[in-house]
N, C-alpha and C. Protein backbone atom coordinates (compact mmCIF):
# COMPACT_ATOMS: atom_id res chain seq x y z
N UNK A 1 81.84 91.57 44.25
CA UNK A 1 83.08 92.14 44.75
C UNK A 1 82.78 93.00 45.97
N UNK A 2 83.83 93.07 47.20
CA UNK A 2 83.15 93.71 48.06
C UNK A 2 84.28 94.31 48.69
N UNK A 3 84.56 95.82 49.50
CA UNK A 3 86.10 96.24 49.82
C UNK A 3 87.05 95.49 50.26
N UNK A 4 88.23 95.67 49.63
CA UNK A 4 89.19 94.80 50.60
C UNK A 4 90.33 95.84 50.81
N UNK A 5 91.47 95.49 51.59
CA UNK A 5 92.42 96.48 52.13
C UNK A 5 93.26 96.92 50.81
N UNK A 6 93.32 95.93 49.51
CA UNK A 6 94.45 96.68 48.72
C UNK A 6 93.62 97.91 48.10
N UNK A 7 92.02 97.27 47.78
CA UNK A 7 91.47 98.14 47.02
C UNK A 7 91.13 99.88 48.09
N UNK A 8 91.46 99.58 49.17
CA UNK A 8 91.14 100.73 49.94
C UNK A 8 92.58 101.71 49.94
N UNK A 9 93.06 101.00 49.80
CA UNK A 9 94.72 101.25 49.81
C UNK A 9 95.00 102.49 48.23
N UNK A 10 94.72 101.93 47.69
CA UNK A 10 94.63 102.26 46.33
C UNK A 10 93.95 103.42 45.98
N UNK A 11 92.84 103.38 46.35
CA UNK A 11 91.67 104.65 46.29
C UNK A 11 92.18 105.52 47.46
N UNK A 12 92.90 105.67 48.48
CA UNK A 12 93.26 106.76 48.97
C UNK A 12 94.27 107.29 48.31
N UNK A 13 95.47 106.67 48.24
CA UNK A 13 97.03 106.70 47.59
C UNK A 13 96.50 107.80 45.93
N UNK A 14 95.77 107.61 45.66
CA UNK A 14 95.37 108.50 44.07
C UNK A 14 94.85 109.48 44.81
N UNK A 15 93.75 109.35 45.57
CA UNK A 15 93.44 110.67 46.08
C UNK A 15 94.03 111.45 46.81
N UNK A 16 95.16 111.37 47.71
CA UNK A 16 96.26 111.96 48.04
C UNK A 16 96.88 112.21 47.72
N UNK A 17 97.33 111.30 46.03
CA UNK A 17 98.42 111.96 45.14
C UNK A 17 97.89 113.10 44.48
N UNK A 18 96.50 113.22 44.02
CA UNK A 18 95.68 114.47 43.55
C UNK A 18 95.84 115.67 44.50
N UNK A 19 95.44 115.18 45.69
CA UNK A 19 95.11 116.29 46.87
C UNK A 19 96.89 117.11 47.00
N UNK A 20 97.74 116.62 46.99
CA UNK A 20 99.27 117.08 46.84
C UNK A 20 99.24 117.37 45.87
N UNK A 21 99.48 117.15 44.40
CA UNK A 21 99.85 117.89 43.66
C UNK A 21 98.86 119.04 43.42
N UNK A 22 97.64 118.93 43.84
CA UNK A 22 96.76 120.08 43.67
C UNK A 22 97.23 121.21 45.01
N UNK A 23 98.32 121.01 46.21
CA UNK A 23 98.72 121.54 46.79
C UNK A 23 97.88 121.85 48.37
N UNK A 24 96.79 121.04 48.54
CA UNK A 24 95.26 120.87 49.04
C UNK A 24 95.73 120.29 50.61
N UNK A 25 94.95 120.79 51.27
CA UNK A 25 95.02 120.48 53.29
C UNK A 25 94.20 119.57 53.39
N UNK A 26 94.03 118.35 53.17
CA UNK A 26 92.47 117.65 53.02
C UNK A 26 93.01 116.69 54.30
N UNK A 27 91.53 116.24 54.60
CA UNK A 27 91.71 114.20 55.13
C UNK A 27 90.62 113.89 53.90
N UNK A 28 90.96 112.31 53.91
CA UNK A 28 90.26 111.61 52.87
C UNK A 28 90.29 110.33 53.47
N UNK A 29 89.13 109.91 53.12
CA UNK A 29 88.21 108.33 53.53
C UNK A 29 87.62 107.52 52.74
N UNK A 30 87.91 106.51 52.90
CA UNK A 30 87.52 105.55 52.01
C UNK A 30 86.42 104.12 52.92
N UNK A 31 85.16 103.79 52.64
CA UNK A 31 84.71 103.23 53.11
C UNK A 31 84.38 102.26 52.26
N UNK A 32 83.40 101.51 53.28
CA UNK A 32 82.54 100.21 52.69
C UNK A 32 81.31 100.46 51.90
N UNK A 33 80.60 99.70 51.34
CA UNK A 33 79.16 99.77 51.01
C UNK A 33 78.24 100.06 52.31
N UNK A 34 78.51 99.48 53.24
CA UNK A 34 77.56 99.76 54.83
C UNK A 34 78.00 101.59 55.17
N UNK A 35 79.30 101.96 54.56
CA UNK A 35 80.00 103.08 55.28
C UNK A 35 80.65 102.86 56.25
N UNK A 36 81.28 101.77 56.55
CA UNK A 36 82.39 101.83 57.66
C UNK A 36 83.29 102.07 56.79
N UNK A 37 84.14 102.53 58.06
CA UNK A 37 85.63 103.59 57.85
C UNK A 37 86.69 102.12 57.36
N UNK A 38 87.65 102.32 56.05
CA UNK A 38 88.46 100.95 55.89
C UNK A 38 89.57 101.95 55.95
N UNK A 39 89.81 103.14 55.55
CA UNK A 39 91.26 103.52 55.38
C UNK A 39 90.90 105.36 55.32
N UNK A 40 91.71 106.04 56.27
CA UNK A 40 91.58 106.88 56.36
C UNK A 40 93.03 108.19 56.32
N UNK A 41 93.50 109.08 55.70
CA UNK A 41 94.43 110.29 55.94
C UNK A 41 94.33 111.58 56.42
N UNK A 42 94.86 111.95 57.08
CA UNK A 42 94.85 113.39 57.34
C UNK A 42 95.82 114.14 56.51
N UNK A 43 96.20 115.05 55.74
CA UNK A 43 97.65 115.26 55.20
C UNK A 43 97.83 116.69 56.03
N UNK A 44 99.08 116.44 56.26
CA UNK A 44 99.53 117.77 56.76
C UNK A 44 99.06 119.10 56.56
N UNK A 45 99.00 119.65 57.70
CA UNK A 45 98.04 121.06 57.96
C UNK A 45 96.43 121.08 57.56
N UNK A 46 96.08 120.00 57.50
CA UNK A 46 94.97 119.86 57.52
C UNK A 46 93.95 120.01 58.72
N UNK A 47 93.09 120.85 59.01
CA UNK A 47 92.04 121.11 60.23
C UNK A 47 91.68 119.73 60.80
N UNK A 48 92.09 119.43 62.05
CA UNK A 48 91.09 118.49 62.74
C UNK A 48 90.02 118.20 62.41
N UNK A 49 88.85 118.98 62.54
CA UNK A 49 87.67 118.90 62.13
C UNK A 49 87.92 117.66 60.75
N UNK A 50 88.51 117.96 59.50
CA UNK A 50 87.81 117.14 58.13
C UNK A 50 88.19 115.97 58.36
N UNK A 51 88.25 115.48 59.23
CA UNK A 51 88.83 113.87 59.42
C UNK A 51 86.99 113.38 59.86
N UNK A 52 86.03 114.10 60.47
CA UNK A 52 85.21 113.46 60.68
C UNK A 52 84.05 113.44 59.29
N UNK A 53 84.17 114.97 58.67
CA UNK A 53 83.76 115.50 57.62
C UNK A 53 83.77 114.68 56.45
N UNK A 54 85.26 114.25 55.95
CA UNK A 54 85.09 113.64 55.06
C UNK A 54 84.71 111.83 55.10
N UNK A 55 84.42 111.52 55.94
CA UNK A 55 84.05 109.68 56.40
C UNK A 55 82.49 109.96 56.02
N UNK A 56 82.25 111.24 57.32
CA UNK A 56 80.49 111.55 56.45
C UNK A 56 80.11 112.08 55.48
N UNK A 57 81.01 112.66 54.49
CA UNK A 57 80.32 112.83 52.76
C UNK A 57 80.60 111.27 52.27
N UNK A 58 81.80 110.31 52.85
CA UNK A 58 82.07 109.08 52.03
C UNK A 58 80.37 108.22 52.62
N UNK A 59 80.34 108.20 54.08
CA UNK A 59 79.11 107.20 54.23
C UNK A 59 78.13 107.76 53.37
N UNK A 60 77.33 109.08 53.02
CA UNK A 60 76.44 109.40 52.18
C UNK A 60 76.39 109.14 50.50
N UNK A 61 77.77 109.25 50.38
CA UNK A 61 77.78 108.95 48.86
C UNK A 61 77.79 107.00 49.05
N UNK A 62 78.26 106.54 50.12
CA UNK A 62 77.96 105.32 49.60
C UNK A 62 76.45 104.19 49.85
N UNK A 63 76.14 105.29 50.65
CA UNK A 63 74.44 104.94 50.97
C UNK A 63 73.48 104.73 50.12
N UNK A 64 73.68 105.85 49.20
CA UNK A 64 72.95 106.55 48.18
C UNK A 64 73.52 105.77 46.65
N UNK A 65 74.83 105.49 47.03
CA UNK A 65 75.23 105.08 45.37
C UNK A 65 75.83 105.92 44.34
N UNK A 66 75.78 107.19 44.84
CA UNK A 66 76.09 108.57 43.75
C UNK A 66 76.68 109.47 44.71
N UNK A 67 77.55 110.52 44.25
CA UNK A 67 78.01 111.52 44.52
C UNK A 67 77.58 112.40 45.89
N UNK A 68 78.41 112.54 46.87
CA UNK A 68 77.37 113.33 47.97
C UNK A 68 76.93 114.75 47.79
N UNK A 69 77.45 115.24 47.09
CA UNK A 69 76.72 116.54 46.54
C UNK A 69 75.62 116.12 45.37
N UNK A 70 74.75 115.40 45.37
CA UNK A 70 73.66 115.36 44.57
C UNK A 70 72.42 114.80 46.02
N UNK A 71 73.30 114.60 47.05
CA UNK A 71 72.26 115.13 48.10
C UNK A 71 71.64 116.26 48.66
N UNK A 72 72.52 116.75 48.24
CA UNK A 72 72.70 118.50 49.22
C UNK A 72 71.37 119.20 49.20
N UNK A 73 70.51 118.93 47.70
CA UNK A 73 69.53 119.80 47.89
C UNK A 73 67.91 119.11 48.22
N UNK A 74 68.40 117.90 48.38
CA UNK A 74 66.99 117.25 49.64
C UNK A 74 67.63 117.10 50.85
N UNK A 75 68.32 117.60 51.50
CA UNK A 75 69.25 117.40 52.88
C UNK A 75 68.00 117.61 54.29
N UNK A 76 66.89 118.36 53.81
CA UNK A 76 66.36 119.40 54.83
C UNK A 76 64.58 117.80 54.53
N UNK A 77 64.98 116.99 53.88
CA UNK A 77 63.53 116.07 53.71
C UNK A 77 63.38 115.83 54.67
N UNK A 78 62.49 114.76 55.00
CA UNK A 78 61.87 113.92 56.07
C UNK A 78 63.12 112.66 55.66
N UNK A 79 63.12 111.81 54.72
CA UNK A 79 64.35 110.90 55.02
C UNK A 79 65.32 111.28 54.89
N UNK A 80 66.40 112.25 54.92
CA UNK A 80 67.22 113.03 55.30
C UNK A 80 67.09 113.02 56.74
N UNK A 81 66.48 113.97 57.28
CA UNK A 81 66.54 114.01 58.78
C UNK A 81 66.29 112.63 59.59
N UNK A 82 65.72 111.90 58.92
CA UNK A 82 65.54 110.54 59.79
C UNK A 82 67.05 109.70 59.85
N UNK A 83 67.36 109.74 58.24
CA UNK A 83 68.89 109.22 58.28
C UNK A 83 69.98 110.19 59.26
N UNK A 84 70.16 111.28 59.61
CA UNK A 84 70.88 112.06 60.26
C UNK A 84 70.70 111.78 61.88
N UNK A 85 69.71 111.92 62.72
CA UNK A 85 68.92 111.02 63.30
C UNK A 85 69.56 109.29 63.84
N UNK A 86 69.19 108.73 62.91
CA UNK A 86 69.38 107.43 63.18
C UNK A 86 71.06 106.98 63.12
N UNK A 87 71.68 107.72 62.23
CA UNK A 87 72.93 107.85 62.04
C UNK A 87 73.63 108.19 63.16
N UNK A 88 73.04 109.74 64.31
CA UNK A 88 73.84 109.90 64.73
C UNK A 88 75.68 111.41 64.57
N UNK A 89 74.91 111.91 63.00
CA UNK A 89 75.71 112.88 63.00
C UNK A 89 76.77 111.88 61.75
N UNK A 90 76.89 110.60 61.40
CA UNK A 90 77.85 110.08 60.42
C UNK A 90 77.32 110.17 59.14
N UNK A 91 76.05 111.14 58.81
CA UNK A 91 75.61 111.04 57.26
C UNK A 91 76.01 112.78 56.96
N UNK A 92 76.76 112.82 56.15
CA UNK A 92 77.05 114.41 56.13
C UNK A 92 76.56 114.27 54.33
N UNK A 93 75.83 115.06 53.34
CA UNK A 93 75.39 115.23 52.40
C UNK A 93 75.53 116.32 51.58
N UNK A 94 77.29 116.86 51.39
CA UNK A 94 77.81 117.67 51.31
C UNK A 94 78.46 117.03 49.76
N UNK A 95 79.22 117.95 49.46
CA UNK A 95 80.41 117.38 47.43
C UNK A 95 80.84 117.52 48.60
N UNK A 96 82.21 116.11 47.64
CA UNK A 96 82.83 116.31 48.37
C UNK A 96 83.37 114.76 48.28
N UNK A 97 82.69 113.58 47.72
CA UNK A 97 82.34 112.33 48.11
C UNK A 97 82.02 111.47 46.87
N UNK A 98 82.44 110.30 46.19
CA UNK A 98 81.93 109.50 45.32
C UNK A 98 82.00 108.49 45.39
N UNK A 99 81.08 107.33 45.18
CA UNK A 99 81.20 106.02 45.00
C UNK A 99 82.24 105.17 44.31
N UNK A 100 82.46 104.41 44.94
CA UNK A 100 83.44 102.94 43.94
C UNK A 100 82.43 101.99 44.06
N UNK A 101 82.57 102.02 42.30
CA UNK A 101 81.68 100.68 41.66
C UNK A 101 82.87 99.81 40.97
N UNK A 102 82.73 98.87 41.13
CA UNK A 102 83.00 97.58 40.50
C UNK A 102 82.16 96.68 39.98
N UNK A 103 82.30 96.40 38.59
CA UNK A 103 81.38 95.47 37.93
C UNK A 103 79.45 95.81 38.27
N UNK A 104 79.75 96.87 38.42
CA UNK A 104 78.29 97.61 38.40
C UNK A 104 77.85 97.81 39.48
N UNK A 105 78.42 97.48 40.85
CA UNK A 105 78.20 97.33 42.59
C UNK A 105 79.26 98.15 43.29
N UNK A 106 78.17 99.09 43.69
CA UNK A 106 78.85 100.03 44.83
C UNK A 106 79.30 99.28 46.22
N UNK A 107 80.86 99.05 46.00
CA UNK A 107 81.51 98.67 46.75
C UNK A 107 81.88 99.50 47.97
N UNK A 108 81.15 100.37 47.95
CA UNK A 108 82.18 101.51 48.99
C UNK A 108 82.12 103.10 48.31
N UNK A 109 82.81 103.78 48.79
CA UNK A 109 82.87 105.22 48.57
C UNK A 109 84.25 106.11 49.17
N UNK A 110 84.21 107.29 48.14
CA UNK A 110 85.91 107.92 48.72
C UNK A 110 85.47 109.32 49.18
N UNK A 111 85.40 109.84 50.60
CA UNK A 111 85.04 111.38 50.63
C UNK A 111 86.39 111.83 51.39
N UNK A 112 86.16 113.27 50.69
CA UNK A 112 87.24 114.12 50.86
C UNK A 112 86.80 115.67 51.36
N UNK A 113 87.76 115.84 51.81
CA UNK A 113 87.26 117.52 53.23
C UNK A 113 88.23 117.99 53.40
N UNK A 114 88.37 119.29 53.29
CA UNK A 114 89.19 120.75 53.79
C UNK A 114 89.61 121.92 52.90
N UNK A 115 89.23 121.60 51.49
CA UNK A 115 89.43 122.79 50.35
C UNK A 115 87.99 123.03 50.16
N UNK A 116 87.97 123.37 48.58
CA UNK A 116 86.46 123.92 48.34
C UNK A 116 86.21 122.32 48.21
N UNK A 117 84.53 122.89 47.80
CA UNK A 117 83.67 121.28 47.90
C UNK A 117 83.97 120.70 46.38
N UNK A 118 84.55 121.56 45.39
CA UNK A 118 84.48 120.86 44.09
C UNK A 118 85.85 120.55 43.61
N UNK A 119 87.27 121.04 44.77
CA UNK A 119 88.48 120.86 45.11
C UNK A 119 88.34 118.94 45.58
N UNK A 120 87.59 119.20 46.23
CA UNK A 120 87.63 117.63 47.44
C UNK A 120 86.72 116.88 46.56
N UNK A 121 86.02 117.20 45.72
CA UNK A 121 85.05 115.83 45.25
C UNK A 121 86.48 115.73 43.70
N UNK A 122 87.14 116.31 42.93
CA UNK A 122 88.06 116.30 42.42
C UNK A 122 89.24 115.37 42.63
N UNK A 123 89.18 115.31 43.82
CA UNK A 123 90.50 114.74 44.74
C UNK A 123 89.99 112.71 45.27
N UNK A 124 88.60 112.85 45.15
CA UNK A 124 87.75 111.78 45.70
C UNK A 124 87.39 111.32 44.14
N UNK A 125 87.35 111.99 42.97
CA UNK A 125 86.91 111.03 41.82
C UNK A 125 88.63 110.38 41.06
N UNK A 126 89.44 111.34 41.47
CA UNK A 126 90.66 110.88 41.26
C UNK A 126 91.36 109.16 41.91
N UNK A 127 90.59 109.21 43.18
CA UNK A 127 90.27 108.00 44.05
C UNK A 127 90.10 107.36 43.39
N UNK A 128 88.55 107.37 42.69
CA UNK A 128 87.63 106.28 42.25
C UNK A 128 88.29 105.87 40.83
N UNK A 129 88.87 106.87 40.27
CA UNK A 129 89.49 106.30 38.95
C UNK A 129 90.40 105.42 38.95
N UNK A 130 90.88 105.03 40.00
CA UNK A 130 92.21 103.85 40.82
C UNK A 130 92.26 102.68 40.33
N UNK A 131 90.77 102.56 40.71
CA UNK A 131 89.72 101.21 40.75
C UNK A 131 90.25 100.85 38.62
């Protein structure tokens, strides 16, 4: 199984319905297994800035396969900095971010940015529960 537009569709629409009723300023992203961008929100009054923020906790959590806050505390390695590096500034390794698996294959990933970090990974597993 591999992303397609309903399933991207889907995993934002929950995480935006979370991010609202939790009352939350977020953007939220939903990518591929590679980490390209398939579907992206800003919600109202949300900072400019988390629109780039949350695509790079989604590419890290979907790089990795797991949660982007279970990067956070090798962020400062040697493959860390090489991925940051080669990336370009699109690997951010922040909570914030979780994988979509299907049938046991990380299809992609949902990251979320502009509340606290355990507000936005809340709002991004709400995503993944879609699936």
């Amino acid at each position: 199984m591999t992303m397609t537009n309903a399933i991207a569709e889907r995993v934002l629409q929950a995480a935006r319905a979370k991010a609202v009723a939790m009352n939350l300023r977020v953007a939220i992203a939903v990518v591929d297994a590679r980490g390209d961008l398939w579907a992206m929100t800003r919600l109202d009054g949300a900072r400019w800035t988390v629109s780039e923020v949350c695509q790079g906790k989604a590419f890290a959590s979907a790089t990795f396969g797991r949660p982007s806050g279970e990067l956070t505390q090798n962020a400062d390695s040697p493959v860390m900095r090489s991925i940051f590096t080669t990336q370009g500034g699109r690997f951010i390794p922040q909570q914030g971010a979780v994988p979509l698996v299907l049938d046991g294959q990380v299809i992609g990933a949902v990251g979320v940015s502009g509340a606290r970090s355990n507000e936005d990974e809340e709002c991004a597993a709400a995503g993944a529960a879609a699936l």
